[in-house]
N, C-alpha and C. Protein backbone atom coordinates (compact mmCIF):
# COMPACT_ATOMS: atom_id res chain seq x y z
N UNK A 1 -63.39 14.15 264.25
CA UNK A 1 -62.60 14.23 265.46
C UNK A 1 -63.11 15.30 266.41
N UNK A 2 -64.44 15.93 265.71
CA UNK A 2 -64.37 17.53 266.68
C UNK A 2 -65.30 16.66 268.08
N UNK A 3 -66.61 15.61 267.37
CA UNK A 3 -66.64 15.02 268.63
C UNK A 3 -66.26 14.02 269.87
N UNK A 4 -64.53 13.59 269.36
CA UNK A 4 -63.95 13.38 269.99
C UNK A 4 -63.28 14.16 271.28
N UNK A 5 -63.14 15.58 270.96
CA UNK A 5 -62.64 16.84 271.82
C UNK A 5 -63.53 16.99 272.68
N UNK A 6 -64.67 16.62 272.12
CA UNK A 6 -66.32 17.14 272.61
C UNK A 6 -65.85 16.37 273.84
N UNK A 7 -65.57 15.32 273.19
CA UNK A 7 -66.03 14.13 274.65
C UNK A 7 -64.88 14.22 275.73
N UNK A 8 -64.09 14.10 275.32
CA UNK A 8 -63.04 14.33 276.28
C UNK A 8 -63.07 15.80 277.27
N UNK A 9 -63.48 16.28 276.75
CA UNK A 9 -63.98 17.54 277.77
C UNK A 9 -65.03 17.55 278.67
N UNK A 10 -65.97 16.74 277.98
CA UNK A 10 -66.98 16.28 278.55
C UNK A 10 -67.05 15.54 280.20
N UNK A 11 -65.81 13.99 280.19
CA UNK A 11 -65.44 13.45 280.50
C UNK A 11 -64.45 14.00 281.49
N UNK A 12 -63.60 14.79 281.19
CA UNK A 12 -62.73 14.90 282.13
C UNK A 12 -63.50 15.41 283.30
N UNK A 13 -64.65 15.93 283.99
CA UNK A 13 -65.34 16.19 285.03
C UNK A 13 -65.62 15.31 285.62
N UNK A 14 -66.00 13.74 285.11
CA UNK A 14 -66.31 12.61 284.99
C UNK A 14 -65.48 11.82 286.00
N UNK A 15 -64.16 11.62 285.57
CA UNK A 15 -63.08 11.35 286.48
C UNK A 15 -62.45 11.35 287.45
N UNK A 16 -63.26 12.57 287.84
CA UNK A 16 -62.64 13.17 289.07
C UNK A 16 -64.15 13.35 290.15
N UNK A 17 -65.09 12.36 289.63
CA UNK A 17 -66.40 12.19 290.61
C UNK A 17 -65.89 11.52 292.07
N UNK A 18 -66.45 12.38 292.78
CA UNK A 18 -66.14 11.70 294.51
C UNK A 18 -64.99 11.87 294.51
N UNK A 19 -63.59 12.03 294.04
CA UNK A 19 -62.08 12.07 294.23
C UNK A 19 -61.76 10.74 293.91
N UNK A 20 -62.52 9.59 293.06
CA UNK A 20 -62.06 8.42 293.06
C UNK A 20 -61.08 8.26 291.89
N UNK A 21 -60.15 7.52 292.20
CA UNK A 21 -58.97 7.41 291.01
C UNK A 21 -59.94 5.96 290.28
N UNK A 22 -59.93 6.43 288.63
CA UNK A 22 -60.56 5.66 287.85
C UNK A 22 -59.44 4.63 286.85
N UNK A 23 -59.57 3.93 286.51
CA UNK A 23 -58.73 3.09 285.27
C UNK A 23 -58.86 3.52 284.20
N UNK A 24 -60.08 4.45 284.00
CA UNK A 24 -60.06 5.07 282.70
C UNK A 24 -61.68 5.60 282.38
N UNK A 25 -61.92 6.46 281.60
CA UNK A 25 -63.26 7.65 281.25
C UNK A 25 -64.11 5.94 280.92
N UNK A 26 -65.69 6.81 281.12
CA UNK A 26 -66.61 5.85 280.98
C UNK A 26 -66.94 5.49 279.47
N UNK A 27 -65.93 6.30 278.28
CA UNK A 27 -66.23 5.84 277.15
C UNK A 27 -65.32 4.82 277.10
N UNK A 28 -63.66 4.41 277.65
CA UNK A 28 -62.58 3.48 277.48
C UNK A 28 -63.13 2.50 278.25
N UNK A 29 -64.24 2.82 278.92
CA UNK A 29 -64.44 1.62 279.70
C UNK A 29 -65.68 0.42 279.10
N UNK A 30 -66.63 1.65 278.68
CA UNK A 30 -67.70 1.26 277.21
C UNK A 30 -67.28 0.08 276.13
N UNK A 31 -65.80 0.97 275.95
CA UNK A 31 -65.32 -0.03 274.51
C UNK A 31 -64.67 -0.89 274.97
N UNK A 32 -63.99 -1.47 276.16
CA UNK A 32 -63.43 -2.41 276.49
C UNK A 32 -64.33 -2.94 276.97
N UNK A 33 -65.49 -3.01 277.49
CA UNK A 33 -66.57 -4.49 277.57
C UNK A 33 -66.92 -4.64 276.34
N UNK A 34 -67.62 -3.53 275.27
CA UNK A 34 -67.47 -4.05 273.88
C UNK A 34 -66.90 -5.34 272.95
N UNK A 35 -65.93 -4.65 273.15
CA UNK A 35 -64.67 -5.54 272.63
C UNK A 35 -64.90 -6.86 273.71
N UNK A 36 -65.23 -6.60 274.34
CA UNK A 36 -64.89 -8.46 275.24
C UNK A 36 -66.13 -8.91 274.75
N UNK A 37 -66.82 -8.20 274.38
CA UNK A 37 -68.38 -8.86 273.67
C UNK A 37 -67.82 -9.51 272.19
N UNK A 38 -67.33 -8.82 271.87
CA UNK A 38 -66.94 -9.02 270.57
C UNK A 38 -65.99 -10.40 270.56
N UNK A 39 -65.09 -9.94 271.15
CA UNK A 39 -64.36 -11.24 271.42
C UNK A 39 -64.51 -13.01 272.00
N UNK A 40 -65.85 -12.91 272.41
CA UNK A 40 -66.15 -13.75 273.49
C UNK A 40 -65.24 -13.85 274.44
N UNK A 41 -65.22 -12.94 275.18
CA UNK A 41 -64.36 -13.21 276.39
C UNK A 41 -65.39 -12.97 278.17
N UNK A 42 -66.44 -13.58 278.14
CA UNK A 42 -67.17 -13.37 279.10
C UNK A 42 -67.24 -12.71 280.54
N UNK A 43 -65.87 -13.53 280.83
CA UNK A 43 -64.88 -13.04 281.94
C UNK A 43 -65.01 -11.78 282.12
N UNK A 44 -64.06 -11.01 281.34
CA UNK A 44 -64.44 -9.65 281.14
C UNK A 44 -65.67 -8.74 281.10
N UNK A 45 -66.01 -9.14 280.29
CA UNK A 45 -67.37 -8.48 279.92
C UNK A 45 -68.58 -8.48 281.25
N UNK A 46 -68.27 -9.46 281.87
CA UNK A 46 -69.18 -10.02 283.20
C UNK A 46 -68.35 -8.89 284.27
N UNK A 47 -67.03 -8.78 284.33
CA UNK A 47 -66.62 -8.24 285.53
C UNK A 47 -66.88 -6.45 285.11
N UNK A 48 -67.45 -6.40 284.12
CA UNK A 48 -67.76 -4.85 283.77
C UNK A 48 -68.99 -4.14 283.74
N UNK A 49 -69.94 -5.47 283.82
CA UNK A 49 -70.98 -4.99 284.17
C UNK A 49 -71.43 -4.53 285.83
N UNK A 50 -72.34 -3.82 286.22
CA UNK A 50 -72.76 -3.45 287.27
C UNK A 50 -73.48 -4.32 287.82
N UNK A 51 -74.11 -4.78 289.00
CA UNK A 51 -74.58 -5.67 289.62
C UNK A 51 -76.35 -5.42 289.27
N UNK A 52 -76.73 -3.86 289.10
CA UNK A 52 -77.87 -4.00 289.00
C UNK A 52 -78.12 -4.56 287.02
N UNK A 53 -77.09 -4.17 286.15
CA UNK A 53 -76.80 -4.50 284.52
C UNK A 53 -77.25 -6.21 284.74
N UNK A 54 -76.27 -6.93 285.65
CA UNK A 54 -76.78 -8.13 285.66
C UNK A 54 -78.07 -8.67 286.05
N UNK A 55 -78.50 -7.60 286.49
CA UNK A 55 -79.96 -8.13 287.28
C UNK A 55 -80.70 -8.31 286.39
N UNK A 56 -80.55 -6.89 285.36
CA UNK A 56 -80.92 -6.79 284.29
C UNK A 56 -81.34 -8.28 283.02
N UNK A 57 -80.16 -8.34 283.28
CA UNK A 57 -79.26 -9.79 282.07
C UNK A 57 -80.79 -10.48 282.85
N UNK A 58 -80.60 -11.18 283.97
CA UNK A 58 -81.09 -12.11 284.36
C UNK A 58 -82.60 -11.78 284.39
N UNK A 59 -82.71 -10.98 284.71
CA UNK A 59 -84.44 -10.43 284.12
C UNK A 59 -84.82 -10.78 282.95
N UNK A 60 -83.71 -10.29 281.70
CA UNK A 60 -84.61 -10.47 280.44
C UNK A 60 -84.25 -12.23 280.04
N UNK A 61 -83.69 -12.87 280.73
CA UNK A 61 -83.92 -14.77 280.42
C UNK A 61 -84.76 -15.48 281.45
N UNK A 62 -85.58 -14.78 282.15
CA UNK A 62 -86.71 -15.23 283.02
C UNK A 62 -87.86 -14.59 282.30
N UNK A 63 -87.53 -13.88 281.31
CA UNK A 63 -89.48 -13.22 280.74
C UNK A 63 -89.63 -15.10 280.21
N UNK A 64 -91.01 -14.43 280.10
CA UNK A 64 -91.40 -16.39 279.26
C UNK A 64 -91.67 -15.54 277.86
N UNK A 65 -91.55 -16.65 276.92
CA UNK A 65 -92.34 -16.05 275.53
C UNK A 65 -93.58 -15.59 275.63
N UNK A 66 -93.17 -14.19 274.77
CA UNK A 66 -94.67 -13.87 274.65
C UNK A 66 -95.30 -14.75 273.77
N UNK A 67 -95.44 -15.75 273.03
CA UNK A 67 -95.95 -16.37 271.99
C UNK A 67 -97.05 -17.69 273.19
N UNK A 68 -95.62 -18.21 273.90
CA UNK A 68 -96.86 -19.41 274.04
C UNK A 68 -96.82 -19.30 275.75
N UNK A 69 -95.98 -18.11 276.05
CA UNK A 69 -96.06 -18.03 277.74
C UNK A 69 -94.91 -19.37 278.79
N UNK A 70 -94.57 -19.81 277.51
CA UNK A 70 -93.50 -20.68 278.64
C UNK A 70 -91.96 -19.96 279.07
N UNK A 71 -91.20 -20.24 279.78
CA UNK A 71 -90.10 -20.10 280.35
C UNK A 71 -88.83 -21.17 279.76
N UNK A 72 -88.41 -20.47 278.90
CA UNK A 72 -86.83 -21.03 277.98
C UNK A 72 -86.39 -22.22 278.83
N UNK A 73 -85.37 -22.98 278.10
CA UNK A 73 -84.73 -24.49 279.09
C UNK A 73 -84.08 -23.63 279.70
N UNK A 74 -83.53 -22.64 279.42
CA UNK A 74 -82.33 -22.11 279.96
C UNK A 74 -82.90 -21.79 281.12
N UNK A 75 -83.87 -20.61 281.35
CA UNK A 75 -84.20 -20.34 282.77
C UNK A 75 -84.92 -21.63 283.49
N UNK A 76 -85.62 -22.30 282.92
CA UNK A 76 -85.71 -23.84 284.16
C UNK A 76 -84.98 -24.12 284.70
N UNK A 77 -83.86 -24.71 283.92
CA UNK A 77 -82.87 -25.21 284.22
C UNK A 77 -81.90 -24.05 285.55
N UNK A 78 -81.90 -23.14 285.24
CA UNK A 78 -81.21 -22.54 286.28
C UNK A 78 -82.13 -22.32 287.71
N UNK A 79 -83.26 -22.58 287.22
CA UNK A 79 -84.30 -21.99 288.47
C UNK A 79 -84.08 -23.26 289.43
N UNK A 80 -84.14 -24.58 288.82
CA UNK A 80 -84.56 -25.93 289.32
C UNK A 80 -82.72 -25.26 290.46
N UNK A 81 -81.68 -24.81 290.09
CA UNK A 81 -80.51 -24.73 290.39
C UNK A 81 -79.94 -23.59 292.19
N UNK A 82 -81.52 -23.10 292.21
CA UNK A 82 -81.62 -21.90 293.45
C UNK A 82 -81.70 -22.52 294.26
N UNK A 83 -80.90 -22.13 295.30
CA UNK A 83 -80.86 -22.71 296.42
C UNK A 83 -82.65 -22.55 297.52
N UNK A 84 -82.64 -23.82 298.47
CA UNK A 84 -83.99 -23.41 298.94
C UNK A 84 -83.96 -21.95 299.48
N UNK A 85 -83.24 -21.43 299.76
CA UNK A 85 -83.42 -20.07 300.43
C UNK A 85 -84.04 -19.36 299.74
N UNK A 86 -83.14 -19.16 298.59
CA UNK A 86 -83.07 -18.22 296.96
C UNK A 86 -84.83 -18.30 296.52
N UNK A 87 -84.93 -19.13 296.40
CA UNK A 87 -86.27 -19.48 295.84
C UNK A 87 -87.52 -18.17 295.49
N UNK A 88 -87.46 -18.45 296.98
CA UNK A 88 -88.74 -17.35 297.73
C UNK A 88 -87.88 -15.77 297.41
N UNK A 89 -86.58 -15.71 297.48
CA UNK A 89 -86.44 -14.46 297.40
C UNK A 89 -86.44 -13.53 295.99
N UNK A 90 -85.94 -15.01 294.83
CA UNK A 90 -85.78 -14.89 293.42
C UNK A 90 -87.47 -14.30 292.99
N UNK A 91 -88.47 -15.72 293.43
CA UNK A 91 -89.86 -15.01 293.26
C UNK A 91 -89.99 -13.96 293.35
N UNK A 92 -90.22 -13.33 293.97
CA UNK A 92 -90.56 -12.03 295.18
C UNK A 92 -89.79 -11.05 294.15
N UNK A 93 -88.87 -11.04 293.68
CA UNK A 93 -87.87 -9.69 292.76
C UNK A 93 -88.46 -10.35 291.56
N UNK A 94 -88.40 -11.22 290.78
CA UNK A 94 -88.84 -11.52 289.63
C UNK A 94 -90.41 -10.78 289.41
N UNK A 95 -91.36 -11.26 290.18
CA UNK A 95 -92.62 -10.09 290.01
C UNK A 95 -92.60 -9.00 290.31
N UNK A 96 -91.77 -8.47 291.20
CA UNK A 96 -91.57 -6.82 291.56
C UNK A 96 -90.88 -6.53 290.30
N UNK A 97 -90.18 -6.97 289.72
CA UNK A 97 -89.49 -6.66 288.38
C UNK A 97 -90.57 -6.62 287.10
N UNK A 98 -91.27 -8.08 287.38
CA UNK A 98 -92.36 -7.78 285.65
C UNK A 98 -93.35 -6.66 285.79
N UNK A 99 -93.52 -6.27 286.94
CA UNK A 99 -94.43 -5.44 287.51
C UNK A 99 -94.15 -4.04 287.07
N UNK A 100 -92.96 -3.61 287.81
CA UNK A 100 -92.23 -2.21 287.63
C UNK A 100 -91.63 -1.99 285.96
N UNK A 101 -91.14 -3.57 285.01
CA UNK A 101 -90.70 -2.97 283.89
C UNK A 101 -91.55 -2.32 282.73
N UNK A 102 -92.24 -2.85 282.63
CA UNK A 102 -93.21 -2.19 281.53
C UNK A 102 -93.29 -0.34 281.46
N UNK A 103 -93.28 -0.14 282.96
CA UNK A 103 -93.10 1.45 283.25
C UNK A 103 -92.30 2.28 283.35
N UNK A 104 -91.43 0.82 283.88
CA UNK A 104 -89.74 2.08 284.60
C UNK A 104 -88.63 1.70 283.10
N UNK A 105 -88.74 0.90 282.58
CA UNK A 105 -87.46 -0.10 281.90
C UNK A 105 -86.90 -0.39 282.48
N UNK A 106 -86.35 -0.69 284.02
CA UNK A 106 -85.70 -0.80 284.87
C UNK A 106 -85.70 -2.08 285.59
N UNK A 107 -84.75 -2.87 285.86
CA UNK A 107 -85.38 -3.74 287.31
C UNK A 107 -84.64 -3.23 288.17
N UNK A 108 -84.63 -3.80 289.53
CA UNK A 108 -84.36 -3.44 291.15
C UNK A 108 -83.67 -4.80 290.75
N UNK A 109 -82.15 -4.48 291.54
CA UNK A 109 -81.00 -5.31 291.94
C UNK A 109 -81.51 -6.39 292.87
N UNK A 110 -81.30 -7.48 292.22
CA UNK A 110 -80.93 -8.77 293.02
C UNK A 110 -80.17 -8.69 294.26
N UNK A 111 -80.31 -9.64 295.09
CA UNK A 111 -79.94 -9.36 296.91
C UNK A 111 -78.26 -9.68 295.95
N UNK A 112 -77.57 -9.29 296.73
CA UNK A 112 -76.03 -9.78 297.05
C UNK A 112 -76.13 -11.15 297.01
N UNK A 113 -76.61 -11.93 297.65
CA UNK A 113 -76.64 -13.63 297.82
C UNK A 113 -76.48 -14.33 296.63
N UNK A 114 -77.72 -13.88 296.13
CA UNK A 114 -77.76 -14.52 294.57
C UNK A 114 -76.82 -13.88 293.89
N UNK A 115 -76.63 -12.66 293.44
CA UNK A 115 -75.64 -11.68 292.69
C UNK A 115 -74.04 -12.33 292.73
N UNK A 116 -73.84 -12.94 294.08
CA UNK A 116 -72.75 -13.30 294.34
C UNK A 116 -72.04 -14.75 294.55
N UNK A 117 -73.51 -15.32 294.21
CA UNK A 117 -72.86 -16.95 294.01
C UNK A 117 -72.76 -17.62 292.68
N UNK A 118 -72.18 -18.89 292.69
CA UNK A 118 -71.77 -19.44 291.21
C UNK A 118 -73.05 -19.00 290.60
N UNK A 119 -74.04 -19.58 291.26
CA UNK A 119 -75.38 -19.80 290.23
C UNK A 119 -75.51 -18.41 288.99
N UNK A 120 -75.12 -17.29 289.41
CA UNK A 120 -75.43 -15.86 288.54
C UNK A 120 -74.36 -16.22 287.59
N UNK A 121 -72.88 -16.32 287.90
CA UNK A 121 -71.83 -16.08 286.62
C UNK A 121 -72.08 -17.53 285.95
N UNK A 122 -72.45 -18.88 286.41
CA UNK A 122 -72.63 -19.56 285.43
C UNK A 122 -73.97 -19.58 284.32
N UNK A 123 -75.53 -19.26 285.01
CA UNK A 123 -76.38 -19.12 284.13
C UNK A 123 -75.67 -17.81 282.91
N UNK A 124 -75.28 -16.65 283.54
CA UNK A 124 -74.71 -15.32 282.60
C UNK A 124 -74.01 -15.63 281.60
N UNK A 125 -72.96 -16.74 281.81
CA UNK A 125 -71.94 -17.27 280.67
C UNK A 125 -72.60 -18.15 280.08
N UNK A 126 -73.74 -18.81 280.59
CA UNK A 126 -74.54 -19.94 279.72
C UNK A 126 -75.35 -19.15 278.61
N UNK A 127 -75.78 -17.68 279.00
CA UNK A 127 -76.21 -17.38 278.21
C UNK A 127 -75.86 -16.54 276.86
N UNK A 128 -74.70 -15.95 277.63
CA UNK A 128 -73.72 -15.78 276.72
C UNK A 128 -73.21 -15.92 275.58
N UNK A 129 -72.69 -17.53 276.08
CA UNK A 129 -72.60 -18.29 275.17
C UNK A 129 -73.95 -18.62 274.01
N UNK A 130 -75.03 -18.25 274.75
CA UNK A 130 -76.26 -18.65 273.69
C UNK A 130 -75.93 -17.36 272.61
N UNK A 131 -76.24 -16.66 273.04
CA UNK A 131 -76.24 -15.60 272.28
C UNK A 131 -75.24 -14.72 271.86
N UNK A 132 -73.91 -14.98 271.95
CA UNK A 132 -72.64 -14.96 271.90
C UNK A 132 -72.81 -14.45 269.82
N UNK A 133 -72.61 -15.94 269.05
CA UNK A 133 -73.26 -15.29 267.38
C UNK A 133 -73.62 -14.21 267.08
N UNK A 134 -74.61 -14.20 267.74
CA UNK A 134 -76.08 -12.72 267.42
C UNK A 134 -75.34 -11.37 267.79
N UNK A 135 -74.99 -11.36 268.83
CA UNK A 135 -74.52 -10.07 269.68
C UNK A 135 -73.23 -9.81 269.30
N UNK A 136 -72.15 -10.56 268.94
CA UNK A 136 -70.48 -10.17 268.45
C UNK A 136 -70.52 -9.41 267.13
N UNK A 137 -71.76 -9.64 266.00
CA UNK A 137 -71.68 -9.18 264.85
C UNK A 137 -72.63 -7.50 265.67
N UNK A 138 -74.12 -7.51 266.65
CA UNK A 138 -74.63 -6.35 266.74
C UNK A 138 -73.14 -5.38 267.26
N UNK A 139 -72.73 -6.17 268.27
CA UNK A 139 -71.58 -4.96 268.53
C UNK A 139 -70.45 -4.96 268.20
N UNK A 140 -69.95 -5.36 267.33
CA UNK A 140 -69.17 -5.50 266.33
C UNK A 140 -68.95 -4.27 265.60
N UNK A 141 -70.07 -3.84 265.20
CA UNK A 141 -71.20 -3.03 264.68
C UNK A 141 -71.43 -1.38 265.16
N UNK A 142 -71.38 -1.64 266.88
CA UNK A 142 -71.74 -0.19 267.21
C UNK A 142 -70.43 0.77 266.90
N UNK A 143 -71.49 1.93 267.20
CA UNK A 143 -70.05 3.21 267.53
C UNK A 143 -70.71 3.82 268.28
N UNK A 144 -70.04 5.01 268.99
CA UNK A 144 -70.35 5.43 269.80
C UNK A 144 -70.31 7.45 269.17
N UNK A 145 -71.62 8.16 269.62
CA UNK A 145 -71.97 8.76 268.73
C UNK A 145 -71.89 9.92 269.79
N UNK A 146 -72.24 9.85 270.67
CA UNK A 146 -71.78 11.17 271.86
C UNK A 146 -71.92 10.50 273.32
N UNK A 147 -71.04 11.63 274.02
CA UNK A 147 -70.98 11.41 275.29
C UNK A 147 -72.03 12.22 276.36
N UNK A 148 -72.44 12.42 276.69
CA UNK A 148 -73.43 13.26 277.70
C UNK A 148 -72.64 13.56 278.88
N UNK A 149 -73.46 14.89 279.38
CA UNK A 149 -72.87 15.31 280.91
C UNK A 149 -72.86 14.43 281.87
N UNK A 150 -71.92 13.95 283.11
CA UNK A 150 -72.02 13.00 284.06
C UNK A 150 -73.16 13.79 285.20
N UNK A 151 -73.76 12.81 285.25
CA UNK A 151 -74.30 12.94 286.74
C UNK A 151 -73.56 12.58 288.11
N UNK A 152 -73.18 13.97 288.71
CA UNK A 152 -71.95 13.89 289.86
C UNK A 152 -72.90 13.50 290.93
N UNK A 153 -74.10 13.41 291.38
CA UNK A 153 -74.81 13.27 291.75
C UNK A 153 -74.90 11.31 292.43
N UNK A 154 -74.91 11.33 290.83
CA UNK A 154 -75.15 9.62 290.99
C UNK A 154 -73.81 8.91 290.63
N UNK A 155 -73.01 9.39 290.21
CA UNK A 155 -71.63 8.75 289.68
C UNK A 155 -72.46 8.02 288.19
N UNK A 156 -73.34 8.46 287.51
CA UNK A 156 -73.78 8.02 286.68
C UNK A 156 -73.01 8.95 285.08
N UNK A 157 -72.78 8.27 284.43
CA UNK A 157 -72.61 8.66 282.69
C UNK A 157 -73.62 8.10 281.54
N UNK A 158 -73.64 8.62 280.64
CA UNK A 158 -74.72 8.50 279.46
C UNK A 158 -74.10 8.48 278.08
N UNK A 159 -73.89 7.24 277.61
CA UNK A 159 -73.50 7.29 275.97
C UNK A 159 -74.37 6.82 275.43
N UNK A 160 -74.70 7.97 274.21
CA UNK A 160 -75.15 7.52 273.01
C UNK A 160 -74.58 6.83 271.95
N UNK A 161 -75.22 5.17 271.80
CA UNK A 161 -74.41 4.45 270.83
C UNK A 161 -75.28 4.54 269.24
N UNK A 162 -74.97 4.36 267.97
CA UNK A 162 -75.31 3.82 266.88
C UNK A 162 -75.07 2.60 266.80
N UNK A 163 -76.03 2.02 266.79
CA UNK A 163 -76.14 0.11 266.24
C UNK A 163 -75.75 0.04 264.92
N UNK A 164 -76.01 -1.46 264.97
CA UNK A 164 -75.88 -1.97 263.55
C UNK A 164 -77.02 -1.21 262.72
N UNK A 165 -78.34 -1.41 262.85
CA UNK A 165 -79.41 -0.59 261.91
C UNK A 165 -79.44 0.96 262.08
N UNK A 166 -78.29 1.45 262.56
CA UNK A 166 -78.42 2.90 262.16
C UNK A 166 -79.00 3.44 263.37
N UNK A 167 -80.34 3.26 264.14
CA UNK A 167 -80.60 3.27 265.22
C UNK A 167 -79.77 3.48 266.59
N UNK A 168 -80.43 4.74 267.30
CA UNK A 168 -79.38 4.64 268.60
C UNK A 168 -80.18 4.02 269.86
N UNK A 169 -79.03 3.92 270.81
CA UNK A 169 -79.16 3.23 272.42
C UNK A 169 -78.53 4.17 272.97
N UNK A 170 -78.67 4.28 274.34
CA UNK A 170 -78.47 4.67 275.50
C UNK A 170 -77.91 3.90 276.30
N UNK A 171 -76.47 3.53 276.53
CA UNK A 171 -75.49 2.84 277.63
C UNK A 171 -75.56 3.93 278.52
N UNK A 172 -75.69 3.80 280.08
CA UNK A 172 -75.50 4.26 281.03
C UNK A 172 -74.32 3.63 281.90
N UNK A 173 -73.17 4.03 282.61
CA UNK A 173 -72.23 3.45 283.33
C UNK A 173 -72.39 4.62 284.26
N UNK A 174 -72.22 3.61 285.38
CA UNK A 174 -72.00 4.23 286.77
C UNK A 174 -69.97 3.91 287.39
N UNK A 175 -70.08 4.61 288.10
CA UNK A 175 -68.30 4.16 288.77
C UNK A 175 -69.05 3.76 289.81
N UNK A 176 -68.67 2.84 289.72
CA UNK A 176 -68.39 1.61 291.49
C UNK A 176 -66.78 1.49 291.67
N UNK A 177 -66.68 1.54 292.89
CA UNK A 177 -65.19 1.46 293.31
C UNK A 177 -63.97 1.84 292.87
N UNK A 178 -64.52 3.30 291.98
CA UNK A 178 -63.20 3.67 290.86
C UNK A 178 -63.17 3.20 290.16
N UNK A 179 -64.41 2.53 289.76
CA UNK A 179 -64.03 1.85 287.94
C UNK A 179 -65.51 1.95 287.02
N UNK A 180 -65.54 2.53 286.10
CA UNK A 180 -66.88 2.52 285.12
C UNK A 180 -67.41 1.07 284.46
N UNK A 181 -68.66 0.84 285.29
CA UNK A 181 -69.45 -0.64 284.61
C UNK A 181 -70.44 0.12 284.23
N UNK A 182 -71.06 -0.75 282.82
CA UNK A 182 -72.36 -0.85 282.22
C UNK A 182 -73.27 -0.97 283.22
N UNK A 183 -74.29 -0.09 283.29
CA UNK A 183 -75.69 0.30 284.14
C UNK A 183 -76.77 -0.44 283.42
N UNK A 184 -76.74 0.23 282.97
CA UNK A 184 -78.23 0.50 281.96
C UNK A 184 -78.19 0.63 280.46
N UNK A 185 -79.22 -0.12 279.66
CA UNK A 185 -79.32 0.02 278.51
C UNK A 185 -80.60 0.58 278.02
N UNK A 186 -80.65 1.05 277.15
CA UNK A 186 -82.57 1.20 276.85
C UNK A 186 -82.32 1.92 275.11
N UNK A 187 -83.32 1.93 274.67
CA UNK A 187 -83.18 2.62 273.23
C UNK A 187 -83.25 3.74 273.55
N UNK A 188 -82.66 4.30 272.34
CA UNK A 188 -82.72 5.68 272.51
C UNK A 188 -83.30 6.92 271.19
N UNK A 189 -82.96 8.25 271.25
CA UNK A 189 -84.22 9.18 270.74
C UNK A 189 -83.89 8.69 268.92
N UNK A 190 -84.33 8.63 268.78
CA UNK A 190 -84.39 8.59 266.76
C UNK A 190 -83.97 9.99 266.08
């Protein structure tokens, strides 16, 4: 429990970033997309992520296999689904993305357009649903092992999770609009 105190002390600086009234610390907010992972409840879990988290999502179901270099049904199928506009703009971020990840772990946010039409929450729940099995038992699984100092700077927070193999990650949540979404994921120190 002592690093429970930890965190909450931690956190309470957290809360009070920009003067924005929050729904709750970026660890209650951690475990309630969790739990909607866990649960299959997509809905949720989708409205908790951050816009650049989804960019994310949608980045890693456009890599092609590394094995034989093709592109999953899943991302065809959604690509054949972009509007003519989208097209040229999806290109254009998709290689600025394979480009920059290898270095940054990062991608650059999708325009608003795409971010904000059916096409994103239905491929997201399609995939979801793919991988829905796999992922309810990994986070099923986690805990959460410390909290880190907020960056007042960026409205950014840093939890260290334990996985299922013992192994930790790095969840990053930012506050958008008074409320803590999932940022960023990446592994973390051993």
């Amino acid at each position: 429990m002592t690093w429970l105190r930890s965190f909450a002390a931690l956190s309470a600086p957290a809360l009070l970033l920009q003067g924005c009234a929050t729904t709750g610390g970026p660890r209650d907010s951690f475990e309630s997309w969790r739990q909607a992972i866990v649960r299959g409840d997509f809905q949720t879990m989708y409205g908790q992520m951050s816009p650049t988290f989804r960019s994310h999502w949608i980045f890693l179901i456009f890599l092609p296999d590394p094995k034989t270099g093709e592109y999953s049904d899943l991302a065809k199928e959604y690509y054949k689904k972009l509007g003519d506009g989208q097209v040229k703009e999806f290109e254009a971020w998709l290689t600025h993305s394979k480009n920059a990840y290898p270095l940054t772990r990062r991608v650059s946010e999708l325009s608003d357009t795409i971010l904000s039409s059916a096409w994103t929450f239905e491929l997201l729940e399609r995939y979801f649903r793919l991988v829905h099995p796999h992922i309810k038992v990994e986070f099923g699984a986690m805990e959460i092992s410390e909290g880190g100092e907020p960056d007042t700077a960026e409205n950014l927070f840093t939890l260290i999770v334990r996985n299922i193999r013992g192994s930790t990650e790095l969840y990053e949540l930012v506050l958008l609009e008074g409320k803590w979404k999932v940022h960023y994921h990446r592994a973390g120190p051993q």
